[in-house]
Protein backbone atom coordinates (compact mmCIF):
# COMPACT_ATOMS: atom_id res chain seq x y z
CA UNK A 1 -38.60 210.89 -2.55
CA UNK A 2 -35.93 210.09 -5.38
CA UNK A 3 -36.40 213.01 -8.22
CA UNK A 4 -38.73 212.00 -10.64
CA UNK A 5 -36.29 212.89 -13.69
CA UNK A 6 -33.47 210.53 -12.16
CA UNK A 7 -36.42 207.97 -11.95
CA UNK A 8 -36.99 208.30 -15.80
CA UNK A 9 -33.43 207.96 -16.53
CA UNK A 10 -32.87 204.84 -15.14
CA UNK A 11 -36.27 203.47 -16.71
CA UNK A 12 -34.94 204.76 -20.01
CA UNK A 13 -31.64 202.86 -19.00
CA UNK A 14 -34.21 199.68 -18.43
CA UNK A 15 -35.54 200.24 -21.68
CA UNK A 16 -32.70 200.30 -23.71
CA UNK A 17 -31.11 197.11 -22.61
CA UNK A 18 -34.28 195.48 -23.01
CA UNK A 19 -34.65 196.41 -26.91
CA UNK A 20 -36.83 199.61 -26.73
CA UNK A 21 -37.25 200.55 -30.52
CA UNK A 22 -35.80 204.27 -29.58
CA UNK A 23 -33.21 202.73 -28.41
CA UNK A 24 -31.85 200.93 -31.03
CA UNK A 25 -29.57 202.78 -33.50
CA UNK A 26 -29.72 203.55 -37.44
CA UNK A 27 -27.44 201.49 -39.11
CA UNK A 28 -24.26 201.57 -41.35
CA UNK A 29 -26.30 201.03 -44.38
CA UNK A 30 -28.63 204.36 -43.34
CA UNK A 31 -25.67 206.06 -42.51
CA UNK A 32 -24.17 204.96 -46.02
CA UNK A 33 -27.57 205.99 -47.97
CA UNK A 34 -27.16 209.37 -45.81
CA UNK A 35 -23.94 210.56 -46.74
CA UNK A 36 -25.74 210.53 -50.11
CA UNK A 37 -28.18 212.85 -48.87
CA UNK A 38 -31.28 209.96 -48.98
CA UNK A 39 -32.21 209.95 -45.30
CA UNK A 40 -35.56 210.02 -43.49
CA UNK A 41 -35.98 210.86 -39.65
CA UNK A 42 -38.95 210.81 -37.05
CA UNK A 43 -39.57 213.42 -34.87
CA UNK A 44 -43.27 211.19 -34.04
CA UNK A 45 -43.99 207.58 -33.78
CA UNK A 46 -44.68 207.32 -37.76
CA UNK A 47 -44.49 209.92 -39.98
CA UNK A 48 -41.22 211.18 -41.67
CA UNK A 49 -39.93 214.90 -40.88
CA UNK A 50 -40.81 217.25 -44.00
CA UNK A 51 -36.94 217.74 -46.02
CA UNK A 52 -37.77 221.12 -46.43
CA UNK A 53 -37.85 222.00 -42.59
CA UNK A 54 -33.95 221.19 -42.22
CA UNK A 55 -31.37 223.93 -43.30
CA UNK A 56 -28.31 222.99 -45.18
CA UNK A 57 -26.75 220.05 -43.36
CA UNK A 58 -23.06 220.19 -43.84
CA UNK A 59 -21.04 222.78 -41.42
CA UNK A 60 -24.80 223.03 -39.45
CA UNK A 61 -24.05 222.70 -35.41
CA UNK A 62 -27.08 220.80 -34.39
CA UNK A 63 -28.23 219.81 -31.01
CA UNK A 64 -29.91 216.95 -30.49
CA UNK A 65 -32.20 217.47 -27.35
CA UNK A 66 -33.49 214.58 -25.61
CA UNK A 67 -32.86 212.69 -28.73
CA UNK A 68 -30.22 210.14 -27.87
CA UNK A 69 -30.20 206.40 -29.03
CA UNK A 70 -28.38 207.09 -32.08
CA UNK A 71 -31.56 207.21 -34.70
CA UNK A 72 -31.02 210.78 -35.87
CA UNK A 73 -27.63 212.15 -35.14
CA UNK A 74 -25.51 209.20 -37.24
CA UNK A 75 -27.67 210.69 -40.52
CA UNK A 76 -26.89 214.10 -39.71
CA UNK A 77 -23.37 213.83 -39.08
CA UNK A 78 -22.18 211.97 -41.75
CA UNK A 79 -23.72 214.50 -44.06
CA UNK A 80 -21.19 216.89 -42.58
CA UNK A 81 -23.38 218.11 -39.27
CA UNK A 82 -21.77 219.44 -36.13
CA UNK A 83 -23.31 217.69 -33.15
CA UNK A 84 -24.31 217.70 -29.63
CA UNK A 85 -26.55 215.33 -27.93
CA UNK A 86 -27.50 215.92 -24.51
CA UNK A 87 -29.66 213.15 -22.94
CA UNK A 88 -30.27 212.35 -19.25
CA UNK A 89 -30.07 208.27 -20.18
CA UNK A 90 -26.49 207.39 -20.03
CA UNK A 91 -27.21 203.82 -22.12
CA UNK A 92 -28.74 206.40 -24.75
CA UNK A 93 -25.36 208.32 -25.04
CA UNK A 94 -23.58 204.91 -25.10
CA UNK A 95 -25.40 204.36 -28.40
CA UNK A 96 -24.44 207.81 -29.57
CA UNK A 97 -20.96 207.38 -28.87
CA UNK A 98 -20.54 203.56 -30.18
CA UNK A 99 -22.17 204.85 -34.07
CA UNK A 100 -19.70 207.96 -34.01
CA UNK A 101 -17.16 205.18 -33.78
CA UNK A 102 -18.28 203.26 -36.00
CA UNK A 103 -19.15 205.55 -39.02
CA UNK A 104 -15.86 207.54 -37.75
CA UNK A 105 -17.26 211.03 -36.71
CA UNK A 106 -16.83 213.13 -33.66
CA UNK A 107 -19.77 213.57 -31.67
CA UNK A 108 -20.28 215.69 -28.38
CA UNK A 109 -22.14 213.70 -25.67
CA UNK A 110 -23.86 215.73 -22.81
CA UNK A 111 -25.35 213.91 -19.89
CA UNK A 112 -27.55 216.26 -18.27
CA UNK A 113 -31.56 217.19 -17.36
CA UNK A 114 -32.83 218.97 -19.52
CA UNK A 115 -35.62 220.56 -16.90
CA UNK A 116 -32.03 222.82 -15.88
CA UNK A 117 -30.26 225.50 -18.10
CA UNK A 118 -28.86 224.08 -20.79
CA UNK A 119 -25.13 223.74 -20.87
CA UNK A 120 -24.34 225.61 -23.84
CA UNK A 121 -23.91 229.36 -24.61
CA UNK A 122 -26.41 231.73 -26.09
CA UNK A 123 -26.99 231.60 -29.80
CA UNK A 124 -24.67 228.57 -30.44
CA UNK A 125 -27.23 226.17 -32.47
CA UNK A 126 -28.75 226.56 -36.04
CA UNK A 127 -31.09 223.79 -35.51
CA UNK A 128 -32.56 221.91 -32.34
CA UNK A 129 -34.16 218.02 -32.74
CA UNK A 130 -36.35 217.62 -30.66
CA UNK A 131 -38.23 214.10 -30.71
CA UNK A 132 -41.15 213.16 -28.07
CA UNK A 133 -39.25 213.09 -24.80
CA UNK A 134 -41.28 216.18 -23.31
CA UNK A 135 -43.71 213.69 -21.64
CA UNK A 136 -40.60 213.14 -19.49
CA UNK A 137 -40.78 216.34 -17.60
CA UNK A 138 -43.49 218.68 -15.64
CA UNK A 139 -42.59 222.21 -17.05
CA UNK A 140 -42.13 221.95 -20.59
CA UNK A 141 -42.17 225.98 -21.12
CA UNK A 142 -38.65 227.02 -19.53
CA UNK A 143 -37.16 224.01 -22.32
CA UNK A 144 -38.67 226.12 -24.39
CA UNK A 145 -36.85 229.36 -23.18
CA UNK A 146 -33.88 227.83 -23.08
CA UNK A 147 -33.93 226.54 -26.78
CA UNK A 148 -34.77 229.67 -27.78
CA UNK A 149 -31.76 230.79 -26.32
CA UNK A 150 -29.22 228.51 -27.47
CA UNK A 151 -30.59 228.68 -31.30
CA UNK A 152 -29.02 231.50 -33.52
CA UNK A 153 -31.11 233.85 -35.09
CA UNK A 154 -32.73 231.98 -37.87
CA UNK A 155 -32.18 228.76 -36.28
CA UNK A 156 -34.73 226.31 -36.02
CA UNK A 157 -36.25 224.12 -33.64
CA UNK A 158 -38.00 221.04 -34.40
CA UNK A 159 -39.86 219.31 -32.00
CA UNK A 160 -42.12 216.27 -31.91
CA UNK A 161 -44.55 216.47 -29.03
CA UNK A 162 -47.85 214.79 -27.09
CA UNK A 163 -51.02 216.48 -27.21
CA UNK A 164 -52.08 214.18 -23.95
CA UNK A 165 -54.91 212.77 -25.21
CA UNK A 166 -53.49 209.06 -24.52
CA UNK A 167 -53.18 209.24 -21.38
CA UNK A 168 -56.98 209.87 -21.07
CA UNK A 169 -57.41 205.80 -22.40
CA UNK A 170 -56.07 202.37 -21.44
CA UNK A 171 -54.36 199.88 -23.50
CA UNK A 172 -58.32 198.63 -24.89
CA UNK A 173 -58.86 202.32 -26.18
CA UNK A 174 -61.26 202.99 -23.03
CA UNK A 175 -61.47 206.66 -21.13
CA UNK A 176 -59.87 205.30 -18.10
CA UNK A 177 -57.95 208.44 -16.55
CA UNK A 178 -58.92 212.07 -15.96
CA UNK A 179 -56.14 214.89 -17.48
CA UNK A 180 -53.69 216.32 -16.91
CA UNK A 181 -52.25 213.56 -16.29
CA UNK A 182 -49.88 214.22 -13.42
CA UNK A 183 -48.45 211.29 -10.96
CA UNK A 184 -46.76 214.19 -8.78
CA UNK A 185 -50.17 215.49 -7.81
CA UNK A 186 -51.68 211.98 -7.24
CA UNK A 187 -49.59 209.33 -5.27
CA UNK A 188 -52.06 206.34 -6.34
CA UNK A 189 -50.98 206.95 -10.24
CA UNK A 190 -47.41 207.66 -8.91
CA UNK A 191 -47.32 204.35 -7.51
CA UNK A 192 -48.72 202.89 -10.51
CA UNK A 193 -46.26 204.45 -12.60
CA UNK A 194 -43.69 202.98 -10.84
CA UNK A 195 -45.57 199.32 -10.95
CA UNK A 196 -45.76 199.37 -14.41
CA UNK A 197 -42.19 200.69 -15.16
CA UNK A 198 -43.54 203.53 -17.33
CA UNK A 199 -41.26 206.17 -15.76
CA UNK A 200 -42.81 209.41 -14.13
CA UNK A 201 -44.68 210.68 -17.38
CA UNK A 202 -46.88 213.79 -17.65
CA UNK A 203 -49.62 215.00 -20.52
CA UNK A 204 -49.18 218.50 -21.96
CA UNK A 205 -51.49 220.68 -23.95
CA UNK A 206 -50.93 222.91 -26.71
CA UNK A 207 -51.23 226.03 -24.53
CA UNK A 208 -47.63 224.46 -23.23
CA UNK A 209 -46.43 222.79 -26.33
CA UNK A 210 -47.11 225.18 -29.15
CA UNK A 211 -48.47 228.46 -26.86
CA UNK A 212 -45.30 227.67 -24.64
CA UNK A 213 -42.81 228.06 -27.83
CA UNK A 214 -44.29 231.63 -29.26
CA UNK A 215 -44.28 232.93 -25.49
CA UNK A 216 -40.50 231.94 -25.50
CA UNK A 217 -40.18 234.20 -28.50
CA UNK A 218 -40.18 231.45 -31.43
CA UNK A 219 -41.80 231.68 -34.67
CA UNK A 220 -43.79 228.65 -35.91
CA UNK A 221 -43.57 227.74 -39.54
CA UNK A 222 -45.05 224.66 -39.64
CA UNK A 223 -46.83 221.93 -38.15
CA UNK A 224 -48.26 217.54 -38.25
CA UNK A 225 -50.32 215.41 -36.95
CA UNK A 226 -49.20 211.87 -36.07
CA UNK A 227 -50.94 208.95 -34.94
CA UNK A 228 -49.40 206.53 -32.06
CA UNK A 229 -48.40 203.88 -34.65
CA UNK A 230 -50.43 201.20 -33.19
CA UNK A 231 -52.94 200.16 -30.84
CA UNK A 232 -56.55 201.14 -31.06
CA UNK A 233 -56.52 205.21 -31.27
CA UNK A 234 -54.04 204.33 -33.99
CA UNK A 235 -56.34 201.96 -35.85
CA UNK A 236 -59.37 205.00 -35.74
CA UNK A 237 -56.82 207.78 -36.55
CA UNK A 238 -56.98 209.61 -33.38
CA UNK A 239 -53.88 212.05 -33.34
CA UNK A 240 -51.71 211.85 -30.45
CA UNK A 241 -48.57 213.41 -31.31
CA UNK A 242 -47.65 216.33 -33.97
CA UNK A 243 -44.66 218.10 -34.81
CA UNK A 244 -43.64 221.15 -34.92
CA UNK A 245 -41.44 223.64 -36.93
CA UNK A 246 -40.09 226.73 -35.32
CA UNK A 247 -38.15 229.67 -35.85
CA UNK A 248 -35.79 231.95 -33.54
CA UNK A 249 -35.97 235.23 -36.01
């Protein structure tokens, strides 16, 4: 059986050339507005991150986990951000490296799986962005380790995560799927998975997503809720996704 995360990186790949809105990067306008200092980035499908949970941006080395696409890095660099984007989706990184050319940056592009050691060295970033991209991956808690060992001390880590509860309805809002939701441990919604083109996807709690961060030694400052922007949990205000703001003291 082909690994599941090399399955998800070509179904990103899919995505992208097919106009996946996480795909498509920010452009020279928001990079403009940015080198101003006015930006505004999503960690979650809708609601902006807070200003205050970003350190000063300029000389900042920032990595940008699972976050390529080019919808968060541009903003950052151009306001005088060191960065590194690692991202397992080569048409992702494509993006990344075609806005550092065009807004005239240098960016560091990292192809690589992020359920492995990171390739960096201990206490190397003073902030980790982290959007939804989790879901992607079985074991979220050694990511976890692992951030907490690239970040400095008094780095931070942001991360926008699932709380799972989607996966528990269909597309009409209706229960339709017991959780965790797991295709490894059932070959039927493996199968399906693959039918659908939704890449091998998996629901996490917060005993992995928040619990899994303070066992890895983080502090957590902060935390949102976020709806999934549309659809019918959307429409009764269910939250699906939050974000959260961490600390390596």
């Amino acid at each position: 059986m082909e690994n599941y995360t090399d399955i998800n990186s070509k179904t990103v790949d899919g995505w992208v050339e097919a106009g996946w809105e996480w795909g498509l990067p920010v452009s020279h306008d928001e990079c403009l507005r940015a080198a101003q200092g006015d930006f505004s980035v999503l960690l979650t499908p809708t609601k902006h991150v807070p200003r205050e949970w970003f350190p000063e941006l300029r000389g900042a080395r920032i990595l940008g986990l699972a976050s390529g696409g080019a919808q968060q890095m541009p903003l950052f660099a151009v306001q005088g951000a060191v960065c590194s984007v690692l991202d397992f989706s080569e048409k992702q990184l494509e993006s990344e490296r075609a806005a550092a050319a065009r807004e005239g940056y240098a960016i560091e592009t990292v192809r690589a799986d992020m359920t492995l050691p990171l390739p960096f060295p201990d206490d190397c970033f003073d902030l980790i962005f982290h959007p939804v991209s989790n879901c992607y991956i079985r074991d979220v808690e050694p990511v976890w380790r692992e951030c907490f060992r690239v970040l400095k001390h008094g780095g931070r880590l942001l991360a926008g995560l699932g709380n799972g509860i989607s996966y528990a309805f269909d597309d009409d809002g209706k229960l339709d799927c017991p959780l965790p939701f797991d295709p490894l441990s059932d070959p039927a919604l493996y199968e399906e998975s693959l039918r659908n083109d939704w890449g091998i996807q998996f629901s996490h709690g917060i005993e992995e997503q928040v619990g899994g961060q303070l066992r890895a030694g983080l502090r957590l400052l902060d935390i949102y809720q976020d709806t999934d922007g549309a659809g019918p949990l959307h429409d009764y205000g269910v939250p699906t996704f939050f974000a959260t703001c961490s600390v390596k003291d």
